[in-house]
PDB file of N, CA and C in Angstrom:
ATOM      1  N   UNK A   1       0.821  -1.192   0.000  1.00  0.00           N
ATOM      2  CA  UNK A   1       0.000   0.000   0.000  1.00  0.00           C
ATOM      3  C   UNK A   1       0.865   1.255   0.000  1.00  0.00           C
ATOM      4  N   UNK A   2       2.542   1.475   0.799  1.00  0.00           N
ATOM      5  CA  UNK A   2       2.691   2.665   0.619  1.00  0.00           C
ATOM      6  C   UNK A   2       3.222   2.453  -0.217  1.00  0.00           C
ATOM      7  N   UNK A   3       3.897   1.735  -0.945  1.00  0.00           N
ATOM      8  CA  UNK A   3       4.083   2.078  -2.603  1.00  0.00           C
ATOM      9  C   UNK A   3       3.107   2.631  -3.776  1.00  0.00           C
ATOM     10  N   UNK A   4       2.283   2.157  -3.391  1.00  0.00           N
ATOM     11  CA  UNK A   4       1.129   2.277  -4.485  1.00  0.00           C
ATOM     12  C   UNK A   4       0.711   4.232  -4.035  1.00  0.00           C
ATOM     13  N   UNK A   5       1.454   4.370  -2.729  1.00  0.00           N
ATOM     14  CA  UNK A   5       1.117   6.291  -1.735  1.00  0.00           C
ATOM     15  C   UNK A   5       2.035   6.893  -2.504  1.00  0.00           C
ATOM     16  N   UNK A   6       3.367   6.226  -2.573  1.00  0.00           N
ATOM     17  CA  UNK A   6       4.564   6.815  -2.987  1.00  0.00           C
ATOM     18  C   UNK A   6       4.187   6.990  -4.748  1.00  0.00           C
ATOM     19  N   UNK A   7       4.071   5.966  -5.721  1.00  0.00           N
ATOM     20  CA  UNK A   7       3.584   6.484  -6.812  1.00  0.00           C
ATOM     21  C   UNK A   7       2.421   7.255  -7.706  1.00  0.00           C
ATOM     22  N   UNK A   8       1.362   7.313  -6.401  1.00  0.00           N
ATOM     23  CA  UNK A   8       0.182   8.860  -6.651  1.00  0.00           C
ATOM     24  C   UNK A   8       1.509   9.919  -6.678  1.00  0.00           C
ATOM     25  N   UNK A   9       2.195  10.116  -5.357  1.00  0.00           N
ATOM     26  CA  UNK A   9       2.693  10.742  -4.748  1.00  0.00           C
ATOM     27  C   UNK A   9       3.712  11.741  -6.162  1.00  0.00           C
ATOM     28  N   UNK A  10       4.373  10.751  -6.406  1.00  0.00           N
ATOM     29  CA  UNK A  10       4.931  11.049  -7.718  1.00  0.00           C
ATOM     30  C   UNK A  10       4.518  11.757  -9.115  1.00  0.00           C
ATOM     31  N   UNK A  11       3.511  11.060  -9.149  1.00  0.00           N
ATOM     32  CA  UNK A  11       2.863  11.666 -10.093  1.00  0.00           C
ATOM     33  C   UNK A  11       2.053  12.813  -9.810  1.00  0.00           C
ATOM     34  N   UNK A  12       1.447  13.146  -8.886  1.00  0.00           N
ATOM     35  CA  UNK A  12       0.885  14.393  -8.428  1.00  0.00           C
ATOM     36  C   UNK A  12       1.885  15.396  -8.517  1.00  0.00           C
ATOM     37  N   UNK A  13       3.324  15.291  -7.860  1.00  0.00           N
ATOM     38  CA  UNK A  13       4.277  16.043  -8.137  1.00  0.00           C
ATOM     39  C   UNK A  13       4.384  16.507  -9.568  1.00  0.00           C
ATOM     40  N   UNK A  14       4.620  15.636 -10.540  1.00  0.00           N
ATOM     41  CA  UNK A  14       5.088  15.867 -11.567  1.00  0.00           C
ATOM     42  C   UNK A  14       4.267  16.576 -12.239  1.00  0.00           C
ATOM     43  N   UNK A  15       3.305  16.362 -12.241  1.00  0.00           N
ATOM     44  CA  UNK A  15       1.337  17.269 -12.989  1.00  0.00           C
ATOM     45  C   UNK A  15       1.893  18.837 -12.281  1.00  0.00           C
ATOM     46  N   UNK A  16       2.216  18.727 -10.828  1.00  0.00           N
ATOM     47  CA  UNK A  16       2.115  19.855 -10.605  1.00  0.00           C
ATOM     48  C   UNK A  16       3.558  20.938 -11.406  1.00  0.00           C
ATOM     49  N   UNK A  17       4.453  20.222 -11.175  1.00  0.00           N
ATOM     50  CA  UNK A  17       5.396  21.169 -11.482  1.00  0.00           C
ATOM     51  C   UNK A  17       5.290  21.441 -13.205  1.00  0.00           C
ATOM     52  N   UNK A  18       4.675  20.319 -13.507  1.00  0.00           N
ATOM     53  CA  UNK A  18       3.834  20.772 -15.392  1.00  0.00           C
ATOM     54  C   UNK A  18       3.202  21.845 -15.296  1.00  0.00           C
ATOM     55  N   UNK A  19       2.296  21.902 -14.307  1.00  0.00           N
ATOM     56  CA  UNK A  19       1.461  23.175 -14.253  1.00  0.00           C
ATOM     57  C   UNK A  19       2.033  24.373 -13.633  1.00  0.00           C
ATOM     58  N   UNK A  20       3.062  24.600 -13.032  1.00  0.00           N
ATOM     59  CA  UNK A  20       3.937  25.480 -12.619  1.00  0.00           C
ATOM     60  C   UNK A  20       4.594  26.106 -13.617  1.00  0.00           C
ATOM     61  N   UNK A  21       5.637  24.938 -14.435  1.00  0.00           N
ATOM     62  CA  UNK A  21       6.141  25.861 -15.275  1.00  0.00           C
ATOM     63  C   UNK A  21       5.282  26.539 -16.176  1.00  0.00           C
ATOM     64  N   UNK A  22       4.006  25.846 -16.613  1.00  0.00           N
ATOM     65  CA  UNK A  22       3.084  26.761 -17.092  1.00  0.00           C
ATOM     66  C   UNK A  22       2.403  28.230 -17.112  1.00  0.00           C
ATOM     67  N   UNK A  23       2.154  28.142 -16.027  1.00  0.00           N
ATOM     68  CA  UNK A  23       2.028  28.988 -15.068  1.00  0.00           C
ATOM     69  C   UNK A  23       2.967  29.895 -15.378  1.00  0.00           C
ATOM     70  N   UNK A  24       4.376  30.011 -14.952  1.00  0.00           N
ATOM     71  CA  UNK A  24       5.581  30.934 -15.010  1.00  0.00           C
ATOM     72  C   UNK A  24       5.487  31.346 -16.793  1.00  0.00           C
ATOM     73  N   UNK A  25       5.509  30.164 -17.498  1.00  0.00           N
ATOM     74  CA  UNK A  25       5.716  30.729 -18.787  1.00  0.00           C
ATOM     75  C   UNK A  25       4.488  31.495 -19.472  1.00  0.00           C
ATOM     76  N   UNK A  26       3.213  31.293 -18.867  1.00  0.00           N
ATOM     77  CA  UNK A  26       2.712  32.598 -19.585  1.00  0.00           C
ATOM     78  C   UNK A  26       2.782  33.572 -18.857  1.00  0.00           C
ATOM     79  N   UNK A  27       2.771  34.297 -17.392  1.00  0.00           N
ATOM     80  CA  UNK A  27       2.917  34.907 -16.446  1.00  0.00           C
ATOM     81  C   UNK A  27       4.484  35.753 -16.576  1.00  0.00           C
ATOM     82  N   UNK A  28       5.659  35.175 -17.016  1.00  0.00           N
ATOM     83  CA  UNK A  28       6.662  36.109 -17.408  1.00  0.00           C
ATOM     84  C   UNK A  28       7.038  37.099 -18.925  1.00  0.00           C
ATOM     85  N   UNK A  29       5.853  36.249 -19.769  1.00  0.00           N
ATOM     86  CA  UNK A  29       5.816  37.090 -20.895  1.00  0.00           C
ATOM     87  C   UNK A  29       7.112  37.271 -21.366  1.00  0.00           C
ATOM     88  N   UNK A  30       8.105  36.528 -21.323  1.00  0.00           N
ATOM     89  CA  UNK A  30       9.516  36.888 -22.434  1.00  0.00           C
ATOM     90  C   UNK A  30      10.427  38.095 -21.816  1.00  0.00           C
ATOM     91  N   UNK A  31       9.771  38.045 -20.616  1.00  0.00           N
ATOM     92  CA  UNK A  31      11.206  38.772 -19.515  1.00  0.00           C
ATOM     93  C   UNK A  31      12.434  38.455 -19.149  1.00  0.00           C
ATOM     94  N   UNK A  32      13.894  39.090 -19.025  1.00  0.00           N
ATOM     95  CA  UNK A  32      14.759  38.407 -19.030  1.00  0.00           C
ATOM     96  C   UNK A  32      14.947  37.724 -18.226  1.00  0.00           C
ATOM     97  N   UNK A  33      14.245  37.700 -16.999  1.00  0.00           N
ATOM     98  CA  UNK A  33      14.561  36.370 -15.841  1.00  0.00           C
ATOM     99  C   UNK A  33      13.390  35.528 -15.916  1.00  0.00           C
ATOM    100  N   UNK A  34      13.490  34.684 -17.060  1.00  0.00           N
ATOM    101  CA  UNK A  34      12.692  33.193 -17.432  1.00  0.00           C
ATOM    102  C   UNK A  34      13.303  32.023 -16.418  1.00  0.00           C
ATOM    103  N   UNK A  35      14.056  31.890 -15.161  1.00  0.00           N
ATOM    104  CA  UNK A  35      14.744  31.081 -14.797  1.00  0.00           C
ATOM    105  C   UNK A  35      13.729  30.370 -13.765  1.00  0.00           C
ATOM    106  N   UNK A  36      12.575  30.515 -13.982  1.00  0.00           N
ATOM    107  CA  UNK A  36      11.391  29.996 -12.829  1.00  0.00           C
ATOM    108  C   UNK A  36      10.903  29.055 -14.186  1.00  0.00           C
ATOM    109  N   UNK A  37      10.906  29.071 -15.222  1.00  0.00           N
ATOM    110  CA  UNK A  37      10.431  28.151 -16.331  1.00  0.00           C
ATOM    111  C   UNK A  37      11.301  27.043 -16.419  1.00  0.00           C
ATOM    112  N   UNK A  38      12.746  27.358 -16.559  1.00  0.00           N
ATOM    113  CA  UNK A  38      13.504  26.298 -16.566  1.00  0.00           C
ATOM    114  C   UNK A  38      13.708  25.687 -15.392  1.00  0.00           C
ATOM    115  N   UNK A  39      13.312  26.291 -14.095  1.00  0.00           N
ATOM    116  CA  UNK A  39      13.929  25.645 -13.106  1.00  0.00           C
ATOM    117  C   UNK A  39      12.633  24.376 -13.181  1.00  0.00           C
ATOM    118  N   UNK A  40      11.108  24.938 -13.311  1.00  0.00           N
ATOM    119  CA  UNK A  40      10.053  24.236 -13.486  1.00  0.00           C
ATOM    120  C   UNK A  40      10.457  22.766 -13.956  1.00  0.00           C
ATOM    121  N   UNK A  41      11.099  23.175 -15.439  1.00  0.00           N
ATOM    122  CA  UNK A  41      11.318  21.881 -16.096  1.00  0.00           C
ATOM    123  C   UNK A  41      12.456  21.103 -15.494  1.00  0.00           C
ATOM    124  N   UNK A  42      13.022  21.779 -14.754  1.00  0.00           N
ATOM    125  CA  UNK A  42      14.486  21.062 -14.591  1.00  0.00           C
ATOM    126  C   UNK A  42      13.999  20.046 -13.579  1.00  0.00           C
ATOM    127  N   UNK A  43      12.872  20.653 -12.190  1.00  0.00           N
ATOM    128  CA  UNK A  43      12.230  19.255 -11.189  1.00  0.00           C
ATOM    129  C   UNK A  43      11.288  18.575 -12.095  1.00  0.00           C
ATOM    130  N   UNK A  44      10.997  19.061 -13.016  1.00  0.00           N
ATOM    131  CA  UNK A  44      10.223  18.010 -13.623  1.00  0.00           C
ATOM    132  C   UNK A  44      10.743  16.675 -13.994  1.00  0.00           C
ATOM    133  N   UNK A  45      11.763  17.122 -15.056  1.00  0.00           N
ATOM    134  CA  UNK A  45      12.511  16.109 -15.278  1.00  0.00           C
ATOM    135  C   UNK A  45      13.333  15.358 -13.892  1.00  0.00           C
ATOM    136  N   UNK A  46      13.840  15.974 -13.329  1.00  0.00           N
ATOM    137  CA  UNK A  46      14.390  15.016 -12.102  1.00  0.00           C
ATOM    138  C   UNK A  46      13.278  14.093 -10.917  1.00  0.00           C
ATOM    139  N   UNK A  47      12.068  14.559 -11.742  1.00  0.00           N
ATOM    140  CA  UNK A  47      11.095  14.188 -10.548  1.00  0.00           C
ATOM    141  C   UNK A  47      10.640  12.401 -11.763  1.00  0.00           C
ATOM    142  N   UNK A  48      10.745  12.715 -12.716  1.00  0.00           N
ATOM    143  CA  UNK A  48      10.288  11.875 -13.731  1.00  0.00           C
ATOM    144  C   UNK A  48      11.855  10.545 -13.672  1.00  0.00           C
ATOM    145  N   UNK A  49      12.590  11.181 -14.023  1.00  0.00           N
ATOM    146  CA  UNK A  49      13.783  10.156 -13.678  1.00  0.00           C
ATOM    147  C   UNK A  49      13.795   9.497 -12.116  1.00  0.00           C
ATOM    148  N   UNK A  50      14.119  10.145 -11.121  1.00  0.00           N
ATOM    149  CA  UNK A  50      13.405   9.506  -9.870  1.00  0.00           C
ATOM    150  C   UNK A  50      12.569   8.544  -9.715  1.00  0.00           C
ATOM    151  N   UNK A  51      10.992   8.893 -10.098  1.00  0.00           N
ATOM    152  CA  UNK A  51      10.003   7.809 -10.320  1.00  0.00           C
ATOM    153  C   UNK A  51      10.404   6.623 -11.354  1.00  0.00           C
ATOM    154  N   UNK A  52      11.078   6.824 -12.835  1.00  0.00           N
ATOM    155  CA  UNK A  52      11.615   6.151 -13.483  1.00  0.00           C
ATOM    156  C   UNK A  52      12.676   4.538 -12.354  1.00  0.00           C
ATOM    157  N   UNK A  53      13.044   5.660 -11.723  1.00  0.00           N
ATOM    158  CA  UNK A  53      14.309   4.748 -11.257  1.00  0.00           C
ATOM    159  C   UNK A  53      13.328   3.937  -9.470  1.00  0.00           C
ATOM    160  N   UNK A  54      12.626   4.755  -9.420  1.00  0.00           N
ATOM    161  CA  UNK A  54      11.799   4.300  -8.377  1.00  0.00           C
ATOM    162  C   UNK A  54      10.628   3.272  -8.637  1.00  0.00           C
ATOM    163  N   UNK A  55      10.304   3.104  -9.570  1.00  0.00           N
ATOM    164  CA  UNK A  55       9.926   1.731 -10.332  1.00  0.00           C
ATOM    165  C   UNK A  55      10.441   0.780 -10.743  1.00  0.00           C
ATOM    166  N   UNK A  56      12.006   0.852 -11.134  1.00  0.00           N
ATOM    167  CA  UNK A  56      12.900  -0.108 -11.707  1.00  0.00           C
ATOM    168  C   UNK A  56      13.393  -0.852  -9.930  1.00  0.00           C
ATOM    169  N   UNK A  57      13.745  -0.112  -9.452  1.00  0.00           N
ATOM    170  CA  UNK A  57      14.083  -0.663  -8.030  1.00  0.00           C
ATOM    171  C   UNK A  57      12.714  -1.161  -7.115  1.00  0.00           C
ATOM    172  N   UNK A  58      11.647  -1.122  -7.099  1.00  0.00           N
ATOM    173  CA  UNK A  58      10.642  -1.479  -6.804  1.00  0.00           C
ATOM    174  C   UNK A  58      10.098  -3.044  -7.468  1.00  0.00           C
ATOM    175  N   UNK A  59      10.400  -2.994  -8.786  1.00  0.00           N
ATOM    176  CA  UNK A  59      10.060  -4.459  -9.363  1.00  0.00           C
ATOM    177  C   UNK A  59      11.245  -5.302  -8.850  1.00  0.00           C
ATOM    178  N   UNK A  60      12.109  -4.887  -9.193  1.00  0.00           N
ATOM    179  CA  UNK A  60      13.423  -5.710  -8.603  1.00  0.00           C
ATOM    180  C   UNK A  60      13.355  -5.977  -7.097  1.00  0.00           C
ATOM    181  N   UNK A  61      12.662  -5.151  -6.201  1.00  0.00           N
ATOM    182  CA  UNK A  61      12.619  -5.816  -4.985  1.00  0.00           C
ATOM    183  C   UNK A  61      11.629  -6.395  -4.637  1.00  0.00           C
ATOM    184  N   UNK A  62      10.736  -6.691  -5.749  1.00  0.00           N
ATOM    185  CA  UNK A  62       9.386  -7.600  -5.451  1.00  0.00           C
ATOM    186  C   UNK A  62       8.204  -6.548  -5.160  1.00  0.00           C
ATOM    187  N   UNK A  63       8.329  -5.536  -4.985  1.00  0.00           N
ATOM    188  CA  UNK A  63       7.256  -4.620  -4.490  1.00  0.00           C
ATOM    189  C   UNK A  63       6.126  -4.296  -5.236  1.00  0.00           C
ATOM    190  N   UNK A  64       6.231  -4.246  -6.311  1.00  0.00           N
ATOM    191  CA  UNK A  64       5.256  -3.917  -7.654  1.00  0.00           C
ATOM    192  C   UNK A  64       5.539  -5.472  -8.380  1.00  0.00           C
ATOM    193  N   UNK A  65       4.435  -6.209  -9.038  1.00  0.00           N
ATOM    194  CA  UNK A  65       4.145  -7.171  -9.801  1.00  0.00           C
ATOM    195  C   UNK A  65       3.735  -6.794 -11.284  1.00  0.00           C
ATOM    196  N   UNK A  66       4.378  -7.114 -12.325  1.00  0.00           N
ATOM    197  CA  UNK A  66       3.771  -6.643 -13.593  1.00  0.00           C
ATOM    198  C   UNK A  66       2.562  -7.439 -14.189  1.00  0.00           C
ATOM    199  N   UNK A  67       1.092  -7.038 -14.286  1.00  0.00           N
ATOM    200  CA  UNK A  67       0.328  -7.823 -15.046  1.00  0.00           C
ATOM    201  C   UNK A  67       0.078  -7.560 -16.020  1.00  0.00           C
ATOM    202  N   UNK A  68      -0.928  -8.783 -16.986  1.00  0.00           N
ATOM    203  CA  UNK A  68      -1.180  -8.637 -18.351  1.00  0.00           C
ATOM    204  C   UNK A  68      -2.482  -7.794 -18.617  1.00  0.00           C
ATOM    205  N   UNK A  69      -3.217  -7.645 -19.602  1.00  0.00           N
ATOM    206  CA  UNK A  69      -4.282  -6.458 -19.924  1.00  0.00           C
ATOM    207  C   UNK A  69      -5.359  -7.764 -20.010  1.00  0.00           C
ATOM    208  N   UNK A  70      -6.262  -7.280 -18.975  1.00  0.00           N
ATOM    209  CA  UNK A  70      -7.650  -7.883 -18.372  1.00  0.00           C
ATOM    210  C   UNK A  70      -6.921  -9.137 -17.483  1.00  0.00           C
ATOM    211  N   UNK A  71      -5.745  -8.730 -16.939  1.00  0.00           N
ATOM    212  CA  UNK A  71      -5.249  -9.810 -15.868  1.00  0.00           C
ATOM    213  C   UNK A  71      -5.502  -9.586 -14.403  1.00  0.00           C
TER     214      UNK A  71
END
């Protein structure tokens, strides 16, 4: 069960900081300090690799089971 907490968890993060940098990028309008857009993307991506790697280590320790479609 807290795996299954930890990967909402993840993904809620990641939606959000999608919607953040969003947020920043229409809200700065092409001002020279855009560095709230990239920083946006920059946890995005580290939040996405994380979960990436937080799934690969999760099957490998038995924690998550992979099933088939209508399994």
């Amino acid at each position: 069960m807290l795996v299954k907490i930890i990967i909402v968890a993840f993904l809620l993060a990641i939606v959000a900081s999608l919607f953040t940098g969003l947020y920043f990028l229409l809200k700065d309008k092409g001002t020279s300090d855009d560095r709230r857009t990239v920083n946006a993307l920059k946890v995005r991506v580290g939040l996405s690799i994380a979960f990436a790697l937080f799934l690969i280590v999760s099957y490998y320790m038995g924690w998550i089971h992979p099933h088939g479609v209508g399994g």
